[in-house]
Protein backbone atom coordinates (compact mmCIF):
# COMPACT_ATOMS: atom_id res chain seq x y z
CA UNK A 1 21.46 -4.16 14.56
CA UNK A 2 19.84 -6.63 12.50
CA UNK A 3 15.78 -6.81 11.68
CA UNK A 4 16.16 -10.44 12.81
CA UNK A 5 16.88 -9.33 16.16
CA UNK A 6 14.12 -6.89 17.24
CA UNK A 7 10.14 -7.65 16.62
CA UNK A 8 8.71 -5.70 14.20
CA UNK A 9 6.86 -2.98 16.74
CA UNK A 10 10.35 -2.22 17.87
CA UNK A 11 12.30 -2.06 14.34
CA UNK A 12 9.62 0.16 13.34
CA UNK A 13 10.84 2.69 15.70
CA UNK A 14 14.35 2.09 16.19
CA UNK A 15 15.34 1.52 12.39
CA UNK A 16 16.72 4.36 10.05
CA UNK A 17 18.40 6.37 13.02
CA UNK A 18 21.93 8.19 12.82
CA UNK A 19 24.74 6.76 14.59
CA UNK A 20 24.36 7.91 18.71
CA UNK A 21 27.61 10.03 18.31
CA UNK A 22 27.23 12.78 21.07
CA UNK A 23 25.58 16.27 20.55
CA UNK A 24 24.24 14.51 16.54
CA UNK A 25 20.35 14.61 16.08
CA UNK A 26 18.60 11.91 17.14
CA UNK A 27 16.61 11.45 13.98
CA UNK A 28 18.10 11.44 10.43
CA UNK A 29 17.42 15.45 9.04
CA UNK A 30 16.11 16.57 6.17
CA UNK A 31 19.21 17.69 4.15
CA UNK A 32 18.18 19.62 1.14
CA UNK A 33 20.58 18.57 -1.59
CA UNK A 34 20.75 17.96 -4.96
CA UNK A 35 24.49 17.78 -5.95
CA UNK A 36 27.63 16.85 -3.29
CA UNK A 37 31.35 17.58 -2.99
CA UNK A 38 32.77 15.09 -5.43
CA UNK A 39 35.06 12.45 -4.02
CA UNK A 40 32.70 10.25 -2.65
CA UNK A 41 30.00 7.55 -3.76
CA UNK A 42 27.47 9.91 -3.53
CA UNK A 43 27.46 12.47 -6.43
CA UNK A 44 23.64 13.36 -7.28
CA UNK A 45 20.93 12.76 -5.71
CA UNK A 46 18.86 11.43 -8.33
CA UNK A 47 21.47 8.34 -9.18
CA UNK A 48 22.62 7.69 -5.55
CA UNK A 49 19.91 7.38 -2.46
CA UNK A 50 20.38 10.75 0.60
CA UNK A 51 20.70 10.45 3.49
CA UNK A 52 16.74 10.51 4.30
CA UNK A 53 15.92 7.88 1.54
CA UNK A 54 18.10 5.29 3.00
CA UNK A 55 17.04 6.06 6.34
CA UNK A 56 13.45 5.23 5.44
CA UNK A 57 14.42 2.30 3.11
CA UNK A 58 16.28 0.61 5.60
CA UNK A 59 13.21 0.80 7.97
CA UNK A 60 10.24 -0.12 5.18
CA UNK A 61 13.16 -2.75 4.04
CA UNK A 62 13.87 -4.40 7.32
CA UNK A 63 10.10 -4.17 7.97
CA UNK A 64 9.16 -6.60 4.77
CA UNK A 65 12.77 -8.69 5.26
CA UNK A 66 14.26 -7.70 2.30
CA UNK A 67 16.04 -4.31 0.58
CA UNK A 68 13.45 -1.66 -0.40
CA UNK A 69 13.75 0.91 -3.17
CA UNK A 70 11.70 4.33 -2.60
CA UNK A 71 10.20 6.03 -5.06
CA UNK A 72 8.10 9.53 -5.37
CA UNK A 73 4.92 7.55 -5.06
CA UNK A 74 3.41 4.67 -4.98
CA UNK A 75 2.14 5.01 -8.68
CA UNK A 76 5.60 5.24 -9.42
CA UNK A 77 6.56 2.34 -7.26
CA UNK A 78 4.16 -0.02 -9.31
CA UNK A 79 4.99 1.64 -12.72
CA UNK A 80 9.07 0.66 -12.15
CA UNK A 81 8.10 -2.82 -11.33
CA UNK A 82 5.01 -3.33 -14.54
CA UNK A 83 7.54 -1.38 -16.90
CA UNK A 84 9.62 -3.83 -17.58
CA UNK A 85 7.34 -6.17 -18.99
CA UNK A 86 8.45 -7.39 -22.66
CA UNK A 87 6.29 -6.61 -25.32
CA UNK A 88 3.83 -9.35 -25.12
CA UNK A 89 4.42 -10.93 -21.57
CA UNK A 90 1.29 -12.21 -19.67
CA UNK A 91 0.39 -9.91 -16.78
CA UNK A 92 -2.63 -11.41 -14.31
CA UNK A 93 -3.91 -8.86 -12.33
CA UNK A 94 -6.48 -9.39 -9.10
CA UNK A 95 -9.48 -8.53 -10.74
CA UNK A 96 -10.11 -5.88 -7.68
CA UNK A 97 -6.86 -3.84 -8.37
CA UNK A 98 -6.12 -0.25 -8.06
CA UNK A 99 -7.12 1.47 -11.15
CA UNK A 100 -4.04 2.97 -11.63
CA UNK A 101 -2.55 -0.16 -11.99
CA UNK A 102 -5.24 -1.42 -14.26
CA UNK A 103 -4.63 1.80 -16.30
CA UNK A 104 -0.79 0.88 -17.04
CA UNK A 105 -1.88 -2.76 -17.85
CA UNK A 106 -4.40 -1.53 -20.57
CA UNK A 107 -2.04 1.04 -21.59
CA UNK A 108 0.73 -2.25 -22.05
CA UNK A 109 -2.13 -4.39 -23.61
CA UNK A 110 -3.15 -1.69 -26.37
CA UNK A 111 1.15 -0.57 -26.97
CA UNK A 112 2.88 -3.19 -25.77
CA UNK A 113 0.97 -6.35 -26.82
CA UNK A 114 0.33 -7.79 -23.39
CA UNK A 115 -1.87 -10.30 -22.69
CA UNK A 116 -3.75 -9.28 -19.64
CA UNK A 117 -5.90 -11.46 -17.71
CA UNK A 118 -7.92 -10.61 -14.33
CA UNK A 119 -8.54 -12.91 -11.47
CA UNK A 120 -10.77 -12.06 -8.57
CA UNK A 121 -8.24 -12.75 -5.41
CA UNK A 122 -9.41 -16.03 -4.13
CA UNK A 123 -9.73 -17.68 -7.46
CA UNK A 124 -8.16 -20.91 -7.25
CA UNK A 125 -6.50 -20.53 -11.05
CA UNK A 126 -3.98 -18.07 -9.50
CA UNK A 127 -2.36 -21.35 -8.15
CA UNK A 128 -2.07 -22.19 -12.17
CA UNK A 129 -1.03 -18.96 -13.61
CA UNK A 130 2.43 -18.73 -12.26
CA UNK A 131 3.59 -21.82 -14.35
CA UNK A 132 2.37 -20.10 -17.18
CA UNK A 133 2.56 -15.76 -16.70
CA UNK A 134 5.22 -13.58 -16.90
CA UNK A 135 3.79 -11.49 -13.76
CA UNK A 136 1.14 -12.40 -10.89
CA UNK A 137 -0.06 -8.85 -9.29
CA UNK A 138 -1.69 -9.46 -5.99
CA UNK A 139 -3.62 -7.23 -4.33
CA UNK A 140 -4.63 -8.46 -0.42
CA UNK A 141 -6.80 -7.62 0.70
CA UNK A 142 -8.08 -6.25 -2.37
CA UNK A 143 -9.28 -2.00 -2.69
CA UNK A 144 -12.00 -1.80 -2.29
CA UNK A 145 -13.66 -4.64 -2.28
CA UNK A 146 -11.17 -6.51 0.50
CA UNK A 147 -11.10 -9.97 -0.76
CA UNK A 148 -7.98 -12.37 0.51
CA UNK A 149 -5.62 -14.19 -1.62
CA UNK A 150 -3.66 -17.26 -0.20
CA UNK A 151 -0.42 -16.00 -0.37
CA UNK A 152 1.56 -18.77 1.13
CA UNK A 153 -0.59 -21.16 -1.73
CA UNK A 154 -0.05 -18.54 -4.47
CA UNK A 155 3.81 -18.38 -3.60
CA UNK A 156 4.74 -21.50 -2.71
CA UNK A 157 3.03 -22.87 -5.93
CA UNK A 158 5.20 -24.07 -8.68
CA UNK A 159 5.73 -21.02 -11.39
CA UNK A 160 7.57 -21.21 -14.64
CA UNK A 161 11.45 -19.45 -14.77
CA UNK A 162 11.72 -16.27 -14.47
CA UNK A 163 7.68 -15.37 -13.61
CA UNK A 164 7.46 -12.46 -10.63
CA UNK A 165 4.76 -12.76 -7.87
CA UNK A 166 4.26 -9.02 -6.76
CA UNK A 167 2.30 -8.30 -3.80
CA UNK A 168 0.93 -4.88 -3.25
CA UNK A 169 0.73 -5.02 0.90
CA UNK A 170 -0.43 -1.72 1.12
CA UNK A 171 -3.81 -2.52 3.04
CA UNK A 172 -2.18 -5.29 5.40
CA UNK A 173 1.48 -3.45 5.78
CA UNK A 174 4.08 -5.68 7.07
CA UNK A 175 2.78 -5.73 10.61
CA UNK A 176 0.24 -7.68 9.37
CA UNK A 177 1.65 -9.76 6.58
CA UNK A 178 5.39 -10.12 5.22
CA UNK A 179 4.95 -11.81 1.34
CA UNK A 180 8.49 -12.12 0.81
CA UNK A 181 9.05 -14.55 3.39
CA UNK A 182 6.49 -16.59 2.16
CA UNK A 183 7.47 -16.52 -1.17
CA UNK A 184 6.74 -13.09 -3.40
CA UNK A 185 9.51 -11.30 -5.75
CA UNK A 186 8.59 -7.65 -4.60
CA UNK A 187 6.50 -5.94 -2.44
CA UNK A 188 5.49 -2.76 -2.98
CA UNK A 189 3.39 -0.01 -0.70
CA UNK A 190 2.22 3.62 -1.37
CA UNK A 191 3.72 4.87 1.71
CA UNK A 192 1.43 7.48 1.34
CA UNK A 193 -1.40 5.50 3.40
CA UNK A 194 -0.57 3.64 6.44
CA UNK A 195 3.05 3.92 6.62
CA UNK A 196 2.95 7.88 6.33
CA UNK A 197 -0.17 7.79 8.49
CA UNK A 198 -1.08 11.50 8.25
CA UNK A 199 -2.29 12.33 4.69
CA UNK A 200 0.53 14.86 4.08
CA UNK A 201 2.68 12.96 1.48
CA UNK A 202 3.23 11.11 -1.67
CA UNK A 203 5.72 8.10 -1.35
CA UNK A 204 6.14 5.13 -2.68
CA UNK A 205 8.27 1.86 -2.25
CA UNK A 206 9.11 -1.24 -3.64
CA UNK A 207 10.73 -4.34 -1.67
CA UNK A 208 12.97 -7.18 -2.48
CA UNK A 209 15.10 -9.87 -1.56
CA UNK A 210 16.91 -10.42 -4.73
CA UNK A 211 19.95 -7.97 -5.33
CA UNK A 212 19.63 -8.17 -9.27
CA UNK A 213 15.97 -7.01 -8.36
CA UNK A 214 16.83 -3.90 -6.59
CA UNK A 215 19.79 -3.23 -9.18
CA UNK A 216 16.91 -3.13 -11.84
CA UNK A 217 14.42 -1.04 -9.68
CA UNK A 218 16.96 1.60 -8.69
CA UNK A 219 18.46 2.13 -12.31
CA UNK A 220 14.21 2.64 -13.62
CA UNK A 221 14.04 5.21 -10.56
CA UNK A 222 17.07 7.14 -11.65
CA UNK A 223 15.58 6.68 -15.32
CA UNK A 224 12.75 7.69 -14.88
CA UNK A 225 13.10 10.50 -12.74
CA UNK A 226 11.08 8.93 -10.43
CA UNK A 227 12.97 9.94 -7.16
CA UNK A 228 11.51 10.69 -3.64
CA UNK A 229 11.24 14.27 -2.12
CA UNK A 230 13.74 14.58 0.63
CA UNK A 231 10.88 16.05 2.80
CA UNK A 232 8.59 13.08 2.35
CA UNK A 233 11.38 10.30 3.50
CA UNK A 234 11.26 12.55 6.41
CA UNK A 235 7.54 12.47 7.32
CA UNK A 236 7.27 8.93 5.90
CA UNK A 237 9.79 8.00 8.48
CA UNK A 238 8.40 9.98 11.38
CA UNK A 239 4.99 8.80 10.76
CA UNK A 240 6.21 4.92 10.74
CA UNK A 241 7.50 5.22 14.00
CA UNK A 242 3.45 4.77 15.74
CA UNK A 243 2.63 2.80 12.70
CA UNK A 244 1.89 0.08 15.31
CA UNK A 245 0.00 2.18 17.62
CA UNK A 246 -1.68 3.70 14.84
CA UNK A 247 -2.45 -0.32 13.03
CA UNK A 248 -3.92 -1.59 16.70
CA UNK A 249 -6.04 1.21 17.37
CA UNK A 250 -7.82 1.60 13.75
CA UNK A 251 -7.86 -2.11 13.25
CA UNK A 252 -9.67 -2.43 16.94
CA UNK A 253 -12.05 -0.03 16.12
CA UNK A 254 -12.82 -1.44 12.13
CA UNK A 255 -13.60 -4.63 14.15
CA UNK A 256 -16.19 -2.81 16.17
CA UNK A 257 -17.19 -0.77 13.73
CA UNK A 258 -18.19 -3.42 10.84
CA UNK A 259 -19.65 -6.05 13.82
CA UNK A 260 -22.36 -2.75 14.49
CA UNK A 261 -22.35 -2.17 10.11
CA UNK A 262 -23.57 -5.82 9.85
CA UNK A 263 -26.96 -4.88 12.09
CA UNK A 264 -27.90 -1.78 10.64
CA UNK A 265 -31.24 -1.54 9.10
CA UNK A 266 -29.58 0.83 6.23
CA UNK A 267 -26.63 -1.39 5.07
CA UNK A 268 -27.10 -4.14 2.60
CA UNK A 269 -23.69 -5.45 2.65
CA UNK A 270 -20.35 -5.36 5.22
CA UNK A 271 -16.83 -6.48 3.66
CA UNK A 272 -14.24 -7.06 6.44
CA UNK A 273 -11.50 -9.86 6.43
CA UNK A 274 -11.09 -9.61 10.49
CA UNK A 275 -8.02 -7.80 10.08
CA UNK A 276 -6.94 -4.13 8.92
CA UNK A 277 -8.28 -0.62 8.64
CA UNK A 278 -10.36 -0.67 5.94
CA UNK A 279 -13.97 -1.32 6.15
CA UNK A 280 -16.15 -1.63 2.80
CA UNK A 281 -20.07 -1.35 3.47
CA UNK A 282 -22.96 -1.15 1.12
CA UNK A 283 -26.24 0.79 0.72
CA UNK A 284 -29.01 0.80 -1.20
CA UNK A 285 -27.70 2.73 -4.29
CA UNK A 286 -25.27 5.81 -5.16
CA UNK A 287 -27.92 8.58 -3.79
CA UNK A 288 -27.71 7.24 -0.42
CA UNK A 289 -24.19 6.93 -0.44
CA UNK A 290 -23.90 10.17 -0.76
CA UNK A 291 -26.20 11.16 1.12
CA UNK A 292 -23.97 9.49 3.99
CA UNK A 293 -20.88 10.37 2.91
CA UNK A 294 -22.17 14.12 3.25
CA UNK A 295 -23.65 14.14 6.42
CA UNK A 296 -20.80 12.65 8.80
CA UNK A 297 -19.16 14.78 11.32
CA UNK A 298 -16.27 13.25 12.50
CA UNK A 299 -15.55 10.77 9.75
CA UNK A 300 -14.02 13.57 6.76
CA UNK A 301 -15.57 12.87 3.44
CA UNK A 302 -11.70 11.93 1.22
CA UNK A 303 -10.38 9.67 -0.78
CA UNK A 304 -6.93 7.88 -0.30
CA UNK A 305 -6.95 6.11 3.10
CA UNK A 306 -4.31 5.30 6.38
CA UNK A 307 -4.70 8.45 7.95
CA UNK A 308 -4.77 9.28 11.74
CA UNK A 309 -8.09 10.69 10.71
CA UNK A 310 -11.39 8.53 9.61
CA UNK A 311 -12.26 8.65 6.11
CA UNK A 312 -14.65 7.66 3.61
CA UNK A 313 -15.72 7.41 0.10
CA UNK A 314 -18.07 6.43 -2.82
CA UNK A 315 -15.59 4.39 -4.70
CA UNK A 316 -17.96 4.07 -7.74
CA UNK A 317 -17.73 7.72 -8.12
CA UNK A 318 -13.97 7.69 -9.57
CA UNK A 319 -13.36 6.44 -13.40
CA UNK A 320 -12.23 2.54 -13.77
CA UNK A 321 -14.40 1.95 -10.53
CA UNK A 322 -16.95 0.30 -12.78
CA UNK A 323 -16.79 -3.07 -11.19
CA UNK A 324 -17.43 -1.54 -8.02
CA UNK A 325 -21.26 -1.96 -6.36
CA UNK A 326 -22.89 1.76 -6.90
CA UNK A 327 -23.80 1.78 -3.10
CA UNK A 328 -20.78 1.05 -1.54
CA UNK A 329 -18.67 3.32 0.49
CA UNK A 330 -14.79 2.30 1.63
CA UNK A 331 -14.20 3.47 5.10
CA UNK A 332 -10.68 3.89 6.59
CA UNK A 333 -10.71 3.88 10.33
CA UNK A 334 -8.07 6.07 11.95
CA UNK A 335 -7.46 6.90 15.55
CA UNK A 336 -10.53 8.77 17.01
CA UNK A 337 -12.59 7.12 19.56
CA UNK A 338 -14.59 4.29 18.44
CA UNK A 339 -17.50 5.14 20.09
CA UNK A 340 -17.78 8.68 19.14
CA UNK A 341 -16.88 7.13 15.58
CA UNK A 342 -20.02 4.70 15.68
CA UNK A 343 -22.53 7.42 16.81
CA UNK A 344 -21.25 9.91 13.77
CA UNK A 345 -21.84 7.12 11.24
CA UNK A 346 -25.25 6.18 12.71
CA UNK A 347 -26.65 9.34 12.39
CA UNK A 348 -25.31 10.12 8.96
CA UNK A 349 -26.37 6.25 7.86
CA UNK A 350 -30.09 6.59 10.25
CA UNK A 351 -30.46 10.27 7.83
CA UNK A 352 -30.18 8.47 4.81
């Protein structure tokens, strides 16, 4: 069964699934090993994928139309791709990027020599920069801020040999948007938000199209060290399987939820792009921020995002966050009810 073949709503659930031999589990186990019986391809687990990693890959990798390498998080994921950078290679960034990302670029600009330049995500130069950088890194939308890069402009536009558009699609997740098929080199998610769906993991993943891609990206994860728990393939994969359901529900109720924002006496600013979970709003300043963050009921005061559960944050308050307006809280929108959802964020917002 091909990806080709099925709409994505469907491959999400049918992909990654044992053979239907009689009395076999229906869904891929977790099989605990490190080591197998020699004789075979597979020897150790940390050179050659298990069973549960290529169960998951071949769902997340079918999903974005290419071949997907996991990795033990999604820090990891985007530290396989930037670390293979030459010394001195020109790395543009979307100036709204996740600050671990922006840490390894200043870590490669102060060790490494890199020139790295930052571009908010609809800046029109980004259509310039691939004729001219080793490495476009695209976040869209953009954390937290949400802003939209043109994807199908930024990839389609002409880019000097050998220059890599990567597309973190984390936020959007392929239901939403596929950047290899309109162009990008990789993909890569932390499989820990949306695609896990339940805050109890750390996963990562990085997609491609391009087999001497995926050769690279697998021997830096056996490098490295950088495998996936055998545990987490599993719950990444089970919690894919209503990452529709999950996607339509929270993105219905972000809709809702940042229309009613947009009136409310106490918020200064809504960021939404009309599609997606996430939600950015502003207040006044950092004190009532918090002051809102604290006094929700329903809505858990967390960081990360993509859960089942609704979640929000000062983003200000974490190092690198600099950029970020002092006021402004990111809210992921999970599953609950978006009415009960509205009247715990009034009253938190209405006691600020």
């Amino acid at each position: 069964m091909h990806h080709d073949e099925l709409r994505p709503e469907t491959w999400v659930v049918v992909a990654g699934r044992p053979q239907p031999v009689p009395g076999a589990p229906l869904n891929t186990p977790v099989i605990p090993a490190s080591n197998y019986v020699l004789g075979s391809e597979r020897i150790y687990s940390r050179n050659e994928a298990t069973e549960g990693w290529e169960a998951f890959e071949a769902m997340i990798g079918g999903l974005e139309g290419g071949d997907a390498v996991a990795f033990s998080s999604g820090m990891a994921a985007c530290a396989a791709v930037l670390g293979e950078l030459p010394s001195g290679a020109h790395l543009v960034l979307v100036d709204d990027c996740y600050q671990g990302v922006a840490a390894i670029a200043d870590a490669g600009a102060r060790t490494h020599g890199w020139h790295v330049e930052r571009l908010p995500a609809s800046d029109p130069l980004w259509l310039e920069r691939g004729a001219e950088a080793d490495l476009l890194w695209i976040e869209s939308p953009s954390n937290p801020l949400l802003e939209v890069a043109d994807l199908a402009a930024i990839c389609a536009a002409p880019r000097r040999t050998g220059t890599r558009v990567v597309v973190d699609n984390t936020f959007a997740t392929p239901l939403l948007q596929r950047p290899l098929e309109l162009g990008a080199d990789i993909v890569v998610h932390s499989a820990t938000k949306l695609i896990g769906g339940h805050s109890d993991l750390l996963l990562g993943v990085a997609i491609a199209a391009d087999p001497s891609v995926l050769r690279l990206l697998r021997e830096v994860r056996s490098r490295n060290g950088a495998t996936p728990g055998m545990l987490e393939c599993f719950l990444a994969l089970r919690g894919a399987r209503t990452l529709a359901l999950r996607l339509r529900q929270g993105q219905h109720s972000a809709q809702a939820l940042a229309r009613r924002l947009r009136t409310h006496g106490s918020v200064t600013r809504v960021r939404y792009p009309g599609f997606g979970t996430i939600v950015s709003f502003e207040l006044a300043d950092a004190a009532a921020a918090d002051r809102a963050c604290q006094a929700t009921r329903i809505v858990r005061h967390a960081t990360s995002l993509g859960g089942v559960e609704t979640s929000m944050e000062r983003r200000s308050a974490h190092p690198g966050q600099e950029h970020i307006p002092a006021g402004l809280i990111r809210l992921s929108v999970g599953c609950e009810d978006a009415e009960d959802l509205w009247r715990d964020l009034d009253a938190a917002l209405s006691a600020t």
